[in-house]
Protein backbone atom coordinates (compact mmCIF):
# COMPACT_ATOMS: atom_id res chain seq x y z
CA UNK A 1 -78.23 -40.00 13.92
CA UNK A 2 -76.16 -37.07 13.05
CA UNK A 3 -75.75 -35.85 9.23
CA UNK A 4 -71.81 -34.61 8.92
CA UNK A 5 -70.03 -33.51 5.53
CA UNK A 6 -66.51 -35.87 5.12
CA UNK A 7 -63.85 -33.42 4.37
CA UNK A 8 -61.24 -36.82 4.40
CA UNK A 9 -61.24 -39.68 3.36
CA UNK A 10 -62.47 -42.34 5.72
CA UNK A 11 -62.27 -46.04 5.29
CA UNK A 12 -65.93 -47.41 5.22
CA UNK A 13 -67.59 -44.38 4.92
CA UNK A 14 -66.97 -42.81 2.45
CA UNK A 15 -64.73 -39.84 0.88
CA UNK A 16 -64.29 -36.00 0.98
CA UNK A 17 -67.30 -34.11 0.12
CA UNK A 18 -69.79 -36.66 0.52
CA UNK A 19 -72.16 -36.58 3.07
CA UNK A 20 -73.04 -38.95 5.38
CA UNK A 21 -75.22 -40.12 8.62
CA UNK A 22 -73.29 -41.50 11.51
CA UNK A 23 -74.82 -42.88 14.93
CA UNK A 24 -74.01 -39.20 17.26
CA UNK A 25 -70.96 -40.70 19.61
CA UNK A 26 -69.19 -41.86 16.10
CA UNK A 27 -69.40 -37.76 15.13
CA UNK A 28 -68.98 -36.27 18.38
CA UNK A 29 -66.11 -38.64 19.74
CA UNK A 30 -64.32 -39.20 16.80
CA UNK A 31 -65.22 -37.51 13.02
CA UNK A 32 -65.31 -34.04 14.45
CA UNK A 33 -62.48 -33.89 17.26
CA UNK A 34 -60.08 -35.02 14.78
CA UNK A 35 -61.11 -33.02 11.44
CA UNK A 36 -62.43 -35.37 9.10
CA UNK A 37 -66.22 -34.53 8.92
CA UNK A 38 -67.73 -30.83 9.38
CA UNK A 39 -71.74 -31.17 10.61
CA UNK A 40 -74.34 -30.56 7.84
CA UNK A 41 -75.85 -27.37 7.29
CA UNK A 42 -78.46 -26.21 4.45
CA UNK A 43 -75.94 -23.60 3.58
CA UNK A 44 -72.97 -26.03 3.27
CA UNK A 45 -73.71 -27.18 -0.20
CA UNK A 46 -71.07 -24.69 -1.13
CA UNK A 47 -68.41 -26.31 0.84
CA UNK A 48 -69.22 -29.56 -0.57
CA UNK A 49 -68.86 -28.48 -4.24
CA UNK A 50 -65.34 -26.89 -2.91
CA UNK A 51 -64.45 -30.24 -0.93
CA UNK A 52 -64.96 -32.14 -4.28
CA UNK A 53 -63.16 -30.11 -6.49
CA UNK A 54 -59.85 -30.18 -4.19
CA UNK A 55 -60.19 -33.85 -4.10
CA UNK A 56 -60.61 -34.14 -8.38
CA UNK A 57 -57.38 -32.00 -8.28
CA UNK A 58 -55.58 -34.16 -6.12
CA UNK A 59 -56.84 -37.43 -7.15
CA UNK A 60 -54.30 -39.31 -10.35
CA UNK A 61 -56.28 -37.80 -13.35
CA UNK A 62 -57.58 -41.22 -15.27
CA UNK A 63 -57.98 -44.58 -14.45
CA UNK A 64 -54.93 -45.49 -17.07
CA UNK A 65 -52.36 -43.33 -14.86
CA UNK A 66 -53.41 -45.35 -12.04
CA UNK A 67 -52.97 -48.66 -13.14
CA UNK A 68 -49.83 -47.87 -14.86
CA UNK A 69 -48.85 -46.64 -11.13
CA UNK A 70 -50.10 -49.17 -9.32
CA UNK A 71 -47.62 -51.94 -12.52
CA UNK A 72 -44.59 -49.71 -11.44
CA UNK A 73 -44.97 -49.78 -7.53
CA UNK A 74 -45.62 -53.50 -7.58
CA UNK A 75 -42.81 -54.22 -9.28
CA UNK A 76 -39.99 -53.58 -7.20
CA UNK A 77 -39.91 -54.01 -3.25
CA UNK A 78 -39.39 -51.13 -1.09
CA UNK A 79 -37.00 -51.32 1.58
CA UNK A 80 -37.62 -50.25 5.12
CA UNK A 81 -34.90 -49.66 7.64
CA UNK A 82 -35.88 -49.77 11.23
CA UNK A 83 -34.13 -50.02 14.58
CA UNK A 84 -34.35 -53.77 15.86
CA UNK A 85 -33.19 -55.76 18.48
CA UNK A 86 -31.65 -59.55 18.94
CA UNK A 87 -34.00 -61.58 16.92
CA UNK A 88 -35.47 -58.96 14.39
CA UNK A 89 -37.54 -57.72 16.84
CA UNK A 90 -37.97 -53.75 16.03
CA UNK A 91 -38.10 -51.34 18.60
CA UNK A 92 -41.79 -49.62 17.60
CA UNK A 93 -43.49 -50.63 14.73
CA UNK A 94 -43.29 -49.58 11.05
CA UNK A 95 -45.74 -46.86 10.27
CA UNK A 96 -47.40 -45.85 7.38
CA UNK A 97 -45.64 -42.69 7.16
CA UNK A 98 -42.05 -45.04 7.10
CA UNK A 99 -43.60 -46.48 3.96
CA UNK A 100 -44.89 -43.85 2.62
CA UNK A 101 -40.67 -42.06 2.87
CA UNK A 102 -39.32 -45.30 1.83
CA UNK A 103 -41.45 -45.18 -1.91
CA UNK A 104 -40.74 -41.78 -2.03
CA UNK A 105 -36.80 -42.78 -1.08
CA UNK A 106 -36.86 -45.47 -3.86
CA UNK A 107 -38.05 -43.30 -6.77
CA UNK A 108 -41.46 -44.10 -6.31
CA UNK A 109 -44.19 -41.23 -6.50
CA UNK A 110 -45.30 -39.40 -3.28
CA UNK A 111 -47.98 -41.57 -1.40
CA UNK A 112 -50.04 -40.43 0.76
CA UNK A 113 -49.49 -41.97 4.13
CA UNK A 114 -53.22 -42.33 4.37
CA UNK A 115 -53.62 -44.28 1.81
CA UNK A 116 -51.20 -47.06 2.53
CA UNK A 117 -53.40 -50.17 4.33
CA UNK A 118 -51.29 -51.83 6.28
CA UNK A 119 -52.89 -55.47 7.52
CA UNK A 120 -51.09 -56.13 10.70
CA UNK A 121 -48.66 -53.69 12.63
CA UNK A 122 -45.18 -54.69 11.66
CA UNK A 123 -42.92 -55.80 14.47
CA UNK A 124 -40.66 -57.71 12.96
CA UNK A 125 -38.17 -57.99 10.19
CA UNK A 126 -38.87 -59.49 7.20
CA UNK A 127 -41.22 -59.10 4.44
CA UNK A 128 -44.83 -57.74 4.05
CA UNK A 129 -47.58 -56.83 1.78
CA UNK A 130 -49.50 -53.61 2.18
CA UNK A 131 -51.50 -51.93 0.18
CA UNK A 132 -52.02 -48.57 -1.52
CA UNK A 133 -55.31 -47.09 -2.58
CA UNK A 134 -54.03 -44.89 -5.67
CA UNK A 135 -57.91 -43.81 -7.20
CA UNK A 136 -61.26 -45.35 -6.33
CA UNK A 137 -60.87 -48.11 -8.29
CA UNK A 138 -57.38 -49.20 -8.59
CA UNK A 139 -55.07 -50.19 -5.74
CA UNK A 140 -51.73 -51.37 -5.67
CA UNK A 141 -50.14 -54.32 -3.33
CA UNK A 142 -46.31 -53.39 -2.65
CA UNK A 143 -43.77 -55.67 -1.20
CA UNK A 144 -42.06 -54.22 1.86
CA UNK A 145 -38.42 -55.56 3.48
CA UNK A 146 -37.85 -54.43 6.71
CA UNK A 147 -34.58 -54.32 7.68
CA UNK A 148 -32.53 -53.73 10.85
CA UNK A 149 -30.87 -50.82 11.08
């Protein structure tokens, strides 16, 4: 087992700054080669304090400007344009990053694209659900209308 340091956030593990023991292949294959955990050292408990206070500075202050968030996104649909072909059959997939532009587009607040869940790929036109991890507590399911382009 191999102790590592999160510096992002990863879904079932846990967040930035906390620290964590993985089965080796999980760190070496994956955590490591692509940046989101840093292996444990005695010395490191500096970088943790530093990882956590980035992440309170970046994280929606309160739990109130959250929810109040999470109200406003949910209440109007965001609207995805994407290239399809006969039969609403889109050429790629929507992204989270497309999302991500498109509440940004509509007045929303800037999301973080790796925050936005989506359940299925979307191949197709019509419309979704996804959802958006705003704090630790509070997350918000938006509509989503893809449409061709």
């Amino acid at each position: 087992m191999a102790k590592l340091i999160l510096t992002h956030e990863v879904t079932g593990l846990g967040e930035p700054g906390d620290v964590v023991e993985v089965k080796d292949g999980y760190a070496r294959n994956f955590l490591i080669p692509r940046s989101l955990a840093t292996p444990w050292t005695k010395g490191a408990e500096s970088d943790i304090n530093a990882i956590r206070k980035a992440r309170k500075t970046r994280e929606i202050a309160s739990l109130d400007d959250a929810k109040a968030l999470a109200s406003s996104l949910s209440a109007k649909p965001v609207v995805v344009t994407a290239n399809a072909g006969p039969g609403g059959r889109l050429f790629g997939a929507v992204t989270t990053a497309d999302i991500a532009g498109a509440v940004a587009a509509a007045g929303g607040p800037s999301v973080d694209k790796r925050k936005i869940e989506i359940g299925q790929s979307i191949k197709t036109t019509g419309d979704y659900t996804v959802s958006i991890r705003l704090h630790p507590e509070v997350s918000a399911k938006i509509g989503v209308q893809v449409v061709a382009g």
